[in-house]
Protein backbone atom coordinates (compact mmCIF):
# COMPACT_ATOMS: atom_id res chain seq x y z
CA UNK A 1 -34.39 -18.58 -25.09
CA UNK A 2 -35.75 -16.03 -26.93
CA UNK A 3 -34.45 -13.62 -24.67
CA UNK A 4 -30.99 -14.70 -25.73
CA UNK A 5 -31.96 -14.89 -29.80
CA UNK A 6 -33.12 -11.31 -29.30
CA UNK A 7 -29.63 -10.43 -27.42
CA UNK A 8 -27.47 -11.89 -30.29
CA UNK A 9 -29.88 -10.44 -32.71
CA UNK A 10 -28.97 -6.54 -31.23
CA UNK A 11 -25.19 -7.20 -31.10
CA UNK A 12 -24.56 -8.65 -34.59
CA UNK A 13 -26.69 -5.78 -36.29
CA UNK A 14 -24.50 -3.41 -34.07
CA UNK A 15 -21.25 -4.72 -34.93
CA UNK A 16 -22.09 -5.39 -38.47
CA UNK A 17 -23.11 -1.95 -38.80
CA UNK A 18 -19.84 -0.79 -37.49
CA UNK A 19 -18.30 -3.01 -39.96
CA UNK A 20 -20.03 -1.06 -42.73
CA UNK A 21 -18.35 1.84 -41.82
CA UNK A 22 -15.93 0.90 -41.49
CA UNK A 23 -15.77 -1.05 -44.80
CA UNK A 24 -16.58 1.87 -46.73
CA UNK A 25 -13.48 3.59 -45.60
CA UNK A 26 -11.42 1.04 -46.88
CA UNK A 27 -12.58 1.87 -50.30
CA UNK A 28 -13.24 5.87 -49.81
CA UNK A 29 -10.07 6.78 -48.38
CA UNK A 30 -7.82 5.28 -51.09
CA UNK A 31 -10.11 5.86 -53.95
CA UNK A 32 -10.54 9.39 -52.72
CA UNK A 33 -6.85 10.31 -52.12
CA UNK A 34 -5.16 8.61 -54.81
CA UNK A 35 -7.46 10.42 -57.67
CA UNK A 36 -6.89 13.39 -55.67
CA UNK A 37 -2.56 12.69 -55.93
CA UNK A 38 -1.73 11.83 -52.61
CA UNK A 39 1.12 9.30 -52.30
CA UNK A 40 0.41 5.44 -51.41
CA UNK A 41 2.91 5.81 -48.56
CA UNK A 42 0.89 8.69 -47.32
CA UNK A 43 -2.18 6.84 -47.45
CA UNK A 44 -0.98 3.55 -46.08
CA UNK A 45 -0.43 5.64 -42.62
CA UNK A 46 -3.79 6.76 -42.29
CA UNK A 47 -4.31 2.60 -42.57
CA UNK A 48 -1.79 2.51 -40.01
CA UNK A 49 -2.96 4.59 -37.33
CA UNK A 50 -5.86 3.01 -38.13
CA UNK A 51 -4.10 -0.71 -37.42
CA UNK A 52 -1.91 0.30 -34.44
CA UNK A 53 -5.26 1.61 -32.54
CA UNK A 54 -6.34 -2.01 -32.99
CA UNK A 55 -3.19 -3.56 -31.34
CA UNK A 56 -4.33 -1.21 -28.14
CA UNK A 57 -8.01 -1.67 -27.96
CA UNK A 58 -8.35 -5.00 -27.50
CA UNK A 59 -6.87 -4.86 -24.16
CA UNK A 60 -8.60 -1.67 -23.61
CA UNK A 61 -12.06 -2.52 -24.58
CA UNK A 62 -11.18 -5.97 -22.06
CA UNK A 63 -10.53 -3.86 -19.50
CA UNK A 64 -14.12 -1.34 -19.91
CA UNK A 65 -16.01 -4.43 -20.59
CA UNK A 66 -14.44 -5.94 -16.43
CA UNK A 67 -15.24 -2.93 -15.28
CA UNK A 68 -18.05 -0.73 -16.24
CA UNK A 69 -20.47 -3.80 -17.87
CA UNK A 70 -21.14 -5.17 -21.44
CA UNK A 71 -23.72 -2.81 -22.56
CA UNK A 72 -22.54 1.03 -21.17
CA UNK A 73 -19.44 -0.21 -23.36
CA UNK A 74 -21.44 -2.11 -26.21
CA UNK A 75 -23.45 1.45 -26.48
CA UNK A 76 -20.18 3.76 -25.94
CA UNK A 77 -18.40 2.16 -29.11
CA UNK A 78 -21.67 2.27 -31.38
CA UNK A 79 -21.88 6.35 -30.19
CA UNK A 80 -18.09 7.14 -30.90
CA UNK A 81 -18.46 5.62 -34.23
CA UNK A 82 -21.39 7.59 -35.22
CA UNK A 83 -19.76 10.66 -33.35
CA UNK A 84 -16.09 10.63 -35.46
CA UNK A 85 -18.33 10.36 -38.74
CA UNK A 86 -18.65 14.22 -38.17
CA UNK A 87 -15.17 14.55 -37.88
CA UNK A 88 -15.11 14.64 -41.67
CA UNK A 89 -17.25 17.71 -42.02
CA UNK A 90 -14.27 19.88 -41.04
CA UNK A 91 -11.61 19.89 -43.62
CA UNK A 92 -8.49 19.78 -40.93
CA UNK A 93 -6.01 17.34 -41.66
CA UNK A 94 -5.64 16.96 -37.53
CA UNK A 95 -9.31 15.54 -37.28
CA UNK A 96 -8.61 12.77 -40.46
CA UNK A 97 -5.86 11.09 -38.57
CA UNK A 98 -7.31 11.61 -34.90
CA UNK A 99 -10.76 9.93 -36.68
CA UNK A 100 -8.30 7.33 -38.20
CA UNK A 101 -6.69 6.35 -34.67
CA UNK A 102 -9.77 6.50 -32.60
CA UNK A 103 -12.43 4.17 -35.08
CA UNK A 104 -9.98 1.81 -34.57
CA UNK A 105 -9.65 1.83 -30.99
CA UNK A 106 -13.37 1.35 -30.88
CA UNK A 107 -12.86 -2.45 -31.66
CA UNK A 108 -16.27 -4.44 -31.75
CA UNK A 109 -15.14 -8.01 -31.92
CA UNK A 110 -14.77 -8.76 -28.31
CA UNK A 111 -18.11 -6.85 -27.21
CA UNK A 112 -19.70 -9.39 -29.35
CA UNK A 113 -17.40 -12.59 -28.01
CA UNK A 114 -18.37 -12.43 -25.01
CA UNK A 115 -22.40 -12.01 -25.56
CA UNK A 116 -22.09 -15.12 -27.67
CA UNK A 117 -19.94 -16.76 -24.38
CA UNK A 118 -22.64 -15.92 -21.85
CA UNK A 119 -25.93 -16.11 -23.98
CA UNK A 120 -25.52 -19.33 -26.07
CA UNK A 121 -25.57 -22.63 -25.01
CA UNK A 122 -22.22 -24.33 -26.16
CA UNK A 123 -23.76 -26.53 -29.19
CA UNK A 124 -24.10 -23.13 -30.61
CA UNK A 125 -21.41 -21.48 -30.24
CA UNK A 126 -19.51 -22.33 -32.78
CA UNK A 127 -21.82 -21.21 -35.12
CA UNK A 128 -22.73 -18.20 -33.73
CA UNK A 129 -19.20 -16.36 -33.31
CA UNK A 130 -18.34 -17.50 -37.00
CA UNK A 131 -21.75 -16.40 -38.15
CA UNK A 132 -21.37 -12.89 -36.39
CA UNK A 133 -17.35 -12.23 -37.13
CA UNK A 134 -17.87 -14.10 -40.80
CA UNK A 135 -20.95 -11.32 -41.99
CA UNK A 136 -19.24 -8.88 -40.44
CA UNK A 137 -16.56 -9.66 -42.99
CA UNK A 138 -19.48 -9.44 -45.40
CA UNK A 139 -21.03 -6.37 -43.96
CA UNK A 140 -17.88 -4.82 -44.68
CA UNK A 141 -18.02 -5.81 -48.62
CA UNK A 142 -21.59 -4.19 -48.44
CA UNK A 143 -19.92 -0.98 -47.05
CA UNK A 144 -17.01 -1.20 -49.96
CA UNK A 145 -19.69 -1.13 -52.44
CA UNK A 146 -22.29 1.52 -51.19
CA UNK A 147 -19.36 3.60 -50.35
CA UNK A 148 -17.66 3.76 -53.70
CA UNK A 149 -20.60 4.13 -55.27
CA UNK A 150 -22.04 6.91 -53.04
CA UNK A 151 -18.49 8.38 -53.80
CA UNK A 152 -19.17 8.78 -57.04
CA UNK A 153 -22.13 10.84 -56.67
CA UNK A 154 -21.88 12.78 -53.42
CA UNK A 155 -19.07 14.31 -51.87
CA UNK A 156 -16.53 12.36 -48.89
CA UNK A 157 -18.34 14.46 -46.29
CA UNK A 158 -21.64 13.43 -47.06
CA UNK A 159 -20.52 9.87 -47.86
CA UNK A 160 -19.55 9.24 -44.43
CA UNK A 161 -22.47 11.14 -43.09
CA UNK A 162 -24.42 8.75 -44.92
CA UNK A 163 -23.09 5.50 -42.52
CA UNK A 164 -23.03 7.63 -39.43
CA UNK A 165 -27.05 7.28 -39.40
CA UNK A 166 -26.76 3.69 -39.34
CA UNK A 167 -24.30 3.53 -36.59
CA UNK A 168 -26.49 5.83 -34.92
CA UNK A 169 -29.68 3.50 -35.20
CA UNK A 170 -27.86 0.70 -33.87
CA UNK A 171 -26.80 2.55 -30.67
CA UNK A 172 -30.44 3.33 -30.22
CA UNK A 173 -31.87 0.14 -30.44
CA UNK A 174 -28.89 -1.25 -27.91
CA UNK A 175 -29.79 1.62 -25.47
CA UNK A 176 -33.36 0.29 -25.58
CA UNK A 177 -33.38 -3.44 -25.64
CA UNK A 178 -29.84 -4.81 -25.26
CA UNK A 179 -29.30 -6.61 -21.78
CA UNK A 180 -26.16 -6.02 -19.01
CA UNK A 181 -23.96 -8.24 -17.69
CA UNK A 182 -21.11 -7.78 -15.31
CA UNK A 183 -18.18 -10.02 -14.48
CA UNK A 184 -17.32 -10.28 -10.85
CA UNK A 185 -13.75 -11.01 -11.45
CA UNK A 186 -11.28 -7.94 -11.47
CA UNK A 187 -8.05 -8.67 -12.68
CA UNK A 188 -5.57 -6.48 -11.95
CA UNK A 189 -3.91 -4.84 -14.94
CA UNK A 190 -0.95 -5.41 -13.88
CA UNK A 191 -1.43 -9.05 -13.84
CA UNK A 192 -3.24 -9.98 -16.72
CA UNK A 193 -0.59 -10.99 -18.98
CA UNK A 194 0.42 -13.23 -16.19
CA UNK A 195 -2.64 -14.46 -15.79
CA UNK A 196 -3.26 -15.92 -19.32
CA UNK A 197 -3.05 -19.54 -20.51
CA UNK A 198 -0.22 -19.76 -22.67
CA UNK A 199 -2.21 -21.24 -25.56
CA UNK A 200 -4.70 -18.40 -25.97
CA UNK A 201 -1.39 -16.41 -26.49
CA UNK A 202 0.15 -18.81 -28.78
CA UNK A 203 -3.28 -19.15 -30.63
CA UNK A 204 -3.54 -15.44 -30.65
CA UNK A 205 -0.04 -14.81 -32.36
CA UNK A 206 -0.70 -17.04 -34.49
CA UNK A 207 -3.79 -15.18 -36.02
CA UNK A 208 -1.72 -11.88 -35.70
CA UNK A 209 1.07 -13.16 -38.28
CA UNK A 210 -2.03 -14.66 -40.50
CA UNK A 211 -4.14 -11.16 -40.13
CA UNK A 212 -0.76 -9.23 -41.05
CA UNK A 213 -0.23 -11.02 -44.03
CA UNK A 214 -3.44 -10.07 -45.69
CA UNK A 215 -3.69 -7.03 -44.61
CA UNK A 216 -0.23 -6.45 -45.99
CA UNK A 217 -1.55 -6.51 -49.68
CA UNK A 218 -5.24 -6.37 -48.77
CA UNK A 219 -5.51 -2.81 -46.86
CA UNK A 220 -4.08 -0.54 -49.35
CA UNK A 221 -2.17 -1.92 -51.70
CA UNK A 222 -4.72 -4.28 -53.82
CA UNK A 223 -7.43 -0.95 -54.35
CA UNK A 224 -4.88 1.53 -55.23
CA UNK A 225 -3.70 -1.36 -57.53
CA UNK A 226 -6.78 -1.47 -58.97
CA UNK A 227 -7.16 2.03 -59.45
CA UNK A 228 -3.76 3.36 -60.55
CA UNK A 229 -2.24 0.48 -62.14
CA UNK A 230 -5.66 -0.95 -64.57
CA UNK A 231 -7.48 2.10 -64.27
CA UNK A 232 -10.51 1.00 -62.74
CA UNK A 233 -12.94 3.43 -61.75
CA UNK A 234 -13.89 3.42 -57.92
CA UNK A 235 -17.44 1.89 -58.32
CA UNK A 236 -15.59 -1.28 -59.88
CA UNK A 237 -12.89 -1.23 -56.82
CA UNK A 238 -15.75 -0.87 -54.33
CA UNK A 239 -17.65 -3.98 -56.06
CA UNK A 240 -14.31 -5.88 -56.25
CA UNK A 241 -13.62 -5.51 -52.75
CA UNK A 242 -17.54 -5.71 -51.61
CA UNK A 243 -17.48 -9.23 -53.13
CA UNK A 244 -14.04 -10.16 -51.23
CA UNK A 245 -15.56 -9.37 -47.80
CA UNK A 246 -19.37 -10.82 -48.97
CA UNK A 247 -17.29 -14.11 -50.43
CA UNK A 248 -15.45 -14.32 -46.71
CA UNK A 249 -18.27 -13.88 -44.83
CA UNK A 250 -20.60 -16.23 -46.39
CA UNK A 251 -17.34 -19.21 -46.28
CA UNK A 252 -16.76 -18.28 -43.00
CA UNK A 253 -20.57 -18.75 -41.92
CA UNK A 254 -20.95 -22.03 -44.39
CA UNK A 255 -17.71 -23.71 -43.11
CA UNK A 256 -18.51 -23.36 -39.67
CA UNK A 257 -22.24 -24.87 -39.94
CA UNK A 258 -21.67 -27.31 -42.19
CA UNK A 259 -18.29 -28.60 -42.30
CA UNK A 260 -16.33 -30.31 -39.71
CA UNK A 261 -13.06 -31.53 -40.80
CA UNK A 262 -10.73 -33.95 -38.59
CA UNK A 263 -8.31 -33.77 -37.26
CA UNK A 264 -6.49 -31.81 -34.57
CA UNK A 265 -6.60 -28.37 -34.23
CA UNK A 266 -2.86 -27.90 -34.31
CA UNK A 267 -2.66 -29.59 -37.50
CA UNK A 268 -5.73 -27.97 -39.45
CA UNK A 269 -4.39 -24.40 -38.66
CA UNK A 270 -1.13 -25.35 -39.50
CA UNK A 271 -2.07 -26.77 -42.80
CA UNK A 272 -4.53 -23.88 -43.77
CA UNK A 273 -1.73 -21.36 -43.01
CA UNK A 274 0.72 -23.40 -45.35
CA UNK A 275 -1.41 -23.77 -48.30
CA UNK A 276 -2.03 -19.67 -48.62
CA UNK A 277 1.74 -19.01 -49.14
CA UNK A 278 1.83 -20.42 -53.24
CA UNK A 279 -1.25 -18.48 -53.60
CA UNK A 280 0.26 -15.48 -51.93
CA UNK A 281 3.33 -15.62 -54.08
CA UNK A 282 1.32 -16.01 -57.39
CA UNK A 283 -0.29 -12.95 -57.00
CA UNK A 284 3.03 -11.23 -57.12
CA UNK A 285 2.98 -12.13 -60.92
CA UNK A 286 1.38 -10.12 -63.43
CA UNK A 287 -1.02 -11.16 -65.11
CA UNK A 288 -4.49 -10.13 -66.36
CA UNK A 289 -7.40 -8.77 -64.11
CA UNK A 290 -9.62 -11.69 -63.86
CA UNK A 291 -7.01 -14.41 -63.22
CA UNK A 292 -5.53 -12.44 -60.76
CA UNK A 293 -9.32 -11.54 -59.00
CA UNK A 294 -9.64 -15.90 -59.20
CA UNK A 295 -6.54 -16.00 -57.13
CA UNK A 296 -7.63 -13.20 -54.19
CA UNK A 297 -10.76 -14.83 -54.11
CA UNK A 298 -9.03 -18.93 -54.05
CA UNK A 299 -6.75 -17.05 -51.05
CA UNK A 300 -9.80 -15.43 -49.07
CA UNK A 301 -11.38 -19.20 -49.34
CA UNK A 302 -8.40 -20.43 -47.71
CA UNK A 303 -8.27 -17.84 -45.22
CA UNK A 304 -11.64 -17.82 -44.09
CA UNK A 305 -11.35 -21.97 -43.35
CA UNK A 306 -8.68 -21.10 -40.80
CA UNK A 307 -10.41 -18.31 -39.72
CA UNK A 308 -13.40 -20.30 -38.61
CA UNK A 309 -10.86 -22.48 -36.38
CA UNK A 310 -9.02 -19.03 -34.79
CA UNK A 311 -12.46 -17.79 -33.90
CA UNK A 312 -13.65 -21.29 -32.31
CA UNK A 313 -10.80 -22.40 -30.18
CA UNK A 314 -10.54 -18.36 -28.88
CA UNK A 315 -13.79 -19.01 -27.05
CA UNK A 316 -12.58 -22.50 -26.41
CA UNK A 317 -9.73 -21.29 -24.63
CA UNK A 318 -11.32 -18.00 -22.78
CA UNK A 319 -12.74 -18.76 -19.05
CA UNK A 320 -15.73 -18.10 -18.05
CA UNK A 321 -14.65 -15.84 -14.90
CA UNK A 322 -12.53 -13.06 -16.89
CA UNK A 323 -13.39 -14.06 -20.61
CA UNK A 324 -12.85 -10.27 -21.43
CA UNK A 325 -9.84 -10.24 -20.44
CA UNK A 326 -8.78 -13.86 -22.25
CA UNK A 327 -10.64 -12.01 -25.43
CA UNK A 328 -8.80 -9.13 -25.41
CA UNK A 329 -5.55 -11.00 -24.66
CA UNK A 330 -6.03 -13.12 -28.12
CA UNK A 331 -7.20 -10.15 -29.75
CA UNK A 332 -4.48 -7.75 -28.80
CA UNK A 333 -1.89 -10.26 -30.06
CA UNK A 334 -3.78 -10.88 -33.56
CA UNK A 335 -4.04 -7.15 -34.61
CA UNK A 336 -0.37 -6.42 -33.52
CA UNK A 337 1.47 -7.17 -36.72
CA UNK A 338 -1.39 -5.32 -38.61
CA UNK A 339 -0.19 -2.15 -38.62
CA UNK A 340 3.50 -2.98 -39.07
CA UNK A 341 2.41 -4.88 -41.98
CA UNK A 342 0.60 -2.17 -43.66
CA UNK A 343 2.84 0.43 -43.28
CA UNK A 344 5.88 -1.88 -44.57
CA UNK A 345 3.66 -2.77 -47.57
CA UNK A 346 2.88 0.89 -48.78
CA UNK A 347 6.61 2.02 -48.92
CA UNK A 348 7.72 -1.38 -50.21
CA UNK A 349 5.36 -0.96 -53.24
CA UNK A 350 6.49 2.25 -53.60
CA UNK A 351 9.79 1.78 -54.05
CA UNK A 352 10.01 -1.94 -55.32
CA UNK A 353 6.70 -2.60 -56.46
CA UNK A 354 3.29 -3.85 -55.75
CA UNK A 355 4.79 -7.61 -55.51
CA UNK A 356 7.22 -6.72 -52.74
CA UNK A 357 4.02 -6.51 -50.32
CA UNK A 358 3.24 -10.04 -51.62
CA UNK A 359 6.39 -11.76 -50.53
CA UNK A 360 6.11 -9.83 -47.33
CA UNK A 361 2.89 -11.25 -47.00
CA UNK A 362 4.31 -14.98 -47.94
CA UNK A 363 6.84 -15.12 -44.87
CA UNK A 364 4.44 -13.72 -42.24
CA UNK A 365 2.35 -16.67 -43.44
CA UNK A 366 5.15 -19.04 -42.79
CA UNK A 367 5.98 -17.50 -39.85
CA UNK A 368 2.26 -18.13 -38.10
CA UNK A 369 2.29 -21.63 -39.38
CA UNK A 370 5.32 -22.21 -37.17
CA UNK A 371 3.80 -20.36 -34.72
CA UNK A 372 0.76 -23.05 -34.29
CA UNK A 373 3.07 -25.72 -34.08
CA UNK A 374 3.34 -24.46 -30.60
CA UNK A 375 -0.40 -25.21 -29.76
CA UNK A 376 -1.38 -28.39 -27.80
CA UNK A 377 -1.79 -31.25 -30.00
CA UNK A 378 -5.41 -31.68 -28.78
CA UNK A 379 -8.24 -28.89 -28.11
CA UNK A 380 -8.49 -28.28 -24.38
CA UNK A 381 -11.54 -30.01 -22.60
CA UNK A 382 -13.80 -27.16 -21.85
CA UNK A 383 -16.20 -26.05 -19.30
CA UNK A 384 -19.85 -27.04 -19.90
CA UNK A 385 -20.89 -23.58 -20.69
CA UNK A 386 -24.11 -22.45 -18.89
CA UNK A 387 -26.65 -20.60 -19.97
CA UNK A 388 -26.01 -16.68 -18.67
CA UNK A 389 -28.89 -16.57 -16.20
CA UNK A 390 -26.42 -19.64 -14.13
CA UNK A 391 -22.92 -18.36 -14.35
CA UNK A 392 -21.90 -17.49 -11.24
CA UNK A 393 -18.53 -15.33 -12.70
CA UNK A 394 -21.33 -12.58 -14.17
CA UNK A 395 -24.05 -10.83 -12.93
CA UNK A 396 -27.14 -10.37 -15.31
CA UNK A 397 -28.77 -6.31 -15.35
C-alpha cells in the first residue's frame, strides 16, 4: 500500500508540475505579446497550435504508453517539457510555434489515468483522478501567478527558464523511484476506433464540446480582455487567472470527496452542461470588473461539478486490458473542438467583439448537453478493479 501512495505521490507532482508550465504560458504569452502590439488573432494561433497538438496526443501518448511502458513515457514527457523551455532562449519565431505545437503534444492526463487505474483500489478512485486532474487545474493558477509576476521583473527567456527546473526535478525523481507497468494487450492501430465502446466516445464528445466552450473565451480572449480593454497590469491578470485555476481545482477535489449527488449520470451531466449557458451569455454583457470576475468564477463552479463526473465515468468506462487506449480514445475526442474553438474566438473578437466568443461558447454548451443525452441512462457495472500487483492485462517492472 504504501508502495502505491508513493506511486501516485511521483505522478501527481509530475503532472502538476507540467501544469505549472504550462499555466504560466497562458498568462506570459498574451501578456507578453499584446504589450509588445501583436494582434489577438496572431496570438490566439500560437493557442491553437497549442490546442490542435492536444487533439493528436491523446491517441499518441495511448499508443507509447501500449507499447514502450508507463514510465520510459511518464519520464519522456517530463524531459521534453523541460527540454522546449530552452527553445525560448533563441529569439526565432520558427522555435515559438514548433515549442507551441510540441508542449502540447506532450499531454500528461492519461499517463496519470492509468497509474490511478492500476495502483488504487476502486473505493479510491474516484477521488484520486479528481484530486490529481482538479490541482492540476490549480497548479496551473499557481503557474498564472508566478509567471506574471516573474514577468514583470525578469525577462520571457528567463521566465520560462525559471519552470524548466521544476519540470526537470520531476523527471528526476520519476527516473529514480517511479514504478513500470506494461499492458499485454496490443491493439492494432488500425483497429482501435473499432474497438471502443460507444459510450466512452459519446462521453468523450461530450467533454470536447464542454472543454471548447471555455476555452473559447477562457484561452485568450478573457487575459487580453483584461489587459487591453481595463488596463490591468499583468501581475493582476496572472492573480485573476491563478485564482480561476486554484478555485477549479480545489471544487473539483471537494466535490468529488465529499459530495455525491443522485441521480443518473446521464442526467447530472446533462443538467450541469445546461445551467453554464445563462452564465455564459451574461458575461457577454458589460459590466464592471468585479461582477463580471463573480460570474467566471459562478461558471468555473459549475464547470468543475461536471468535470468531476467526465473524469469518473472515463475510468468507469476504460477496460482494464487496453485502458490506454480507452484513455486516449476519450481524451482525443475532448480536446478536438479546443483548438477550433480558440482560433474562432480570437478573430471573432476581433472583428465583432469580445462577446461574440461568448455566444460561441453558449451553443457549444448546448451542443454537449445534447450530446450526453446519448449516454446510457445508468453507469455501466464495472469490473472489480484489482490491485496492480493481480491484473493479469499488465505486467509490473
Amino acid at each position: 500500500m504504501d508502495g502505491q501512495k508513493r506511486t501516485i505521490t511521483i505522478i501527481a507532482a509530475g503532472h502538476w508540475s507540467a501544469a505549472l508550465t504550462n499555466g504560466a504560458m497562458r498568462v506570459i504569452l498574451p501578456v507578453y505579446y499584446a504589450s509588445a502590439g501583436v494582434s489577438i488573432s496572431k496570438i490566439a494561433f500560437l493557442f491553437f497550435l497549442f490546442k490542435l497538438a492536444e487533439v493528436f496526443a491523446p491517441m499518441g501518448m495511448g499508443l507509447t504508453l501500449n507499447r514502450f511502458g508507463y514510465k520510459r513515457t511518464f519520464i519522456s514527457a517530463l524531459s521534453i517539457h523541460t527540454l522546449i523551455s530552452c527553445f525560448y532562449l533563441f529569439p526565432v519565431s520558427f522555435l515559438i510555434h514548433f515549442e507551441r505545437f510540441v508542449r502540447g503534444f506532450v499531454y500528461m492526463s492519461d499517463m496519470s489515468a492509468v497509474y490511478v487505474k492500476h495502483f488504487s483500489v476502486k473505493e479510491t478512485q474516484r477521488f484520486l483522478i479528481n484530486m490529481i486532474l482538479g490541482l492540476k487545474e490549480a497548479s496551473k493558477g499557481v503557474g498564472m501567478l508566478v509567471g506574471g509576476l516573474l514577468l514583470t521583473v525578469f525577462s520571457l527567456e528567463n521566465t520560462v527558464l525559471a519552470f524548466a527546473t521544476v519540470t526537470a526535478a520531476s523527471t528526476l525523481v520519476a527516473l529514480r523511484y517511479l514504478p513500470d507497468l506494461r499492458e499485454q494487450n496490443k491493439t492494432p492501430v488500425l483497429k482501435i476506433w473499432r474497438t471502443m465502446d460507444g459510450k466512452i466516445k459519446t462521453l468523450g464528445l461530450g467533454f470536447g464540446l464542454l472543454n471548447g466552450a471555455l476555452d473559447a473565451w477562457g484561452v485568450v480572449v478573457l487575459p487580453v480582455y483584461l489587459t487591453t480593454d481595463l488596463g490591468l497590469s499583468p501581475a493582476f491578470v496572472g492573480t485573476v487567472m491563478m485564482a480561476e485555476y486554484v478555485f477549479q481545482g480545489v471544487v473539483v477535489t471537494l466535490v468529488s470527496k465529499y459530495v455525491n449527488i443522485p441521480g443518473e449520470p446521464r442526467t447530472l451531466l446533462v443538467i450541469s452542461s445546461v445551467v453554464l449557458i445563462p452564465v455564459c451569455l451574461a458575461l457577454s454583457v458589460p459590466m464592471p470588473l468585479y461582477p463580471f470576475l463573480t460570474l467566471v468564477f459562478v461558471y468555473i463552479a459549475l464547470f468543475s461539478v461536471s468535470m468531476v463526473y467526465y473524469n469518473h465515468l472515463r475510468l468507469e468506462y476504460a477496460s482494464e486490458g487496453k485502458t490506454s487506449i480507452d484513455l486516449a480514445a476519450f481524451t482525443t475526442l475532448s480536446n478536438v473542438f479546443k483548438p477550433v474553438a480558440v482560433l474562432a474566438s480570437g478573430f471573432l473578437a476581433e472583428s465583432l467583439g469580445s462577446s461574440s466568443a461568448y455566444y460561441l461558447a453558449s451553443i457549444l454548451t448546448l451542443c454537449s448537453a445534447l450530446t450526453c443525452l446519448r449516454l446510457p441512462n445508468a453507469a455501466a457495472q464495472p469490473t472489480a478493479v484489482q490491485a496492480y500487483d493481480r491484473v493479469e492485462s499488465v505486467t509490473l517492472k
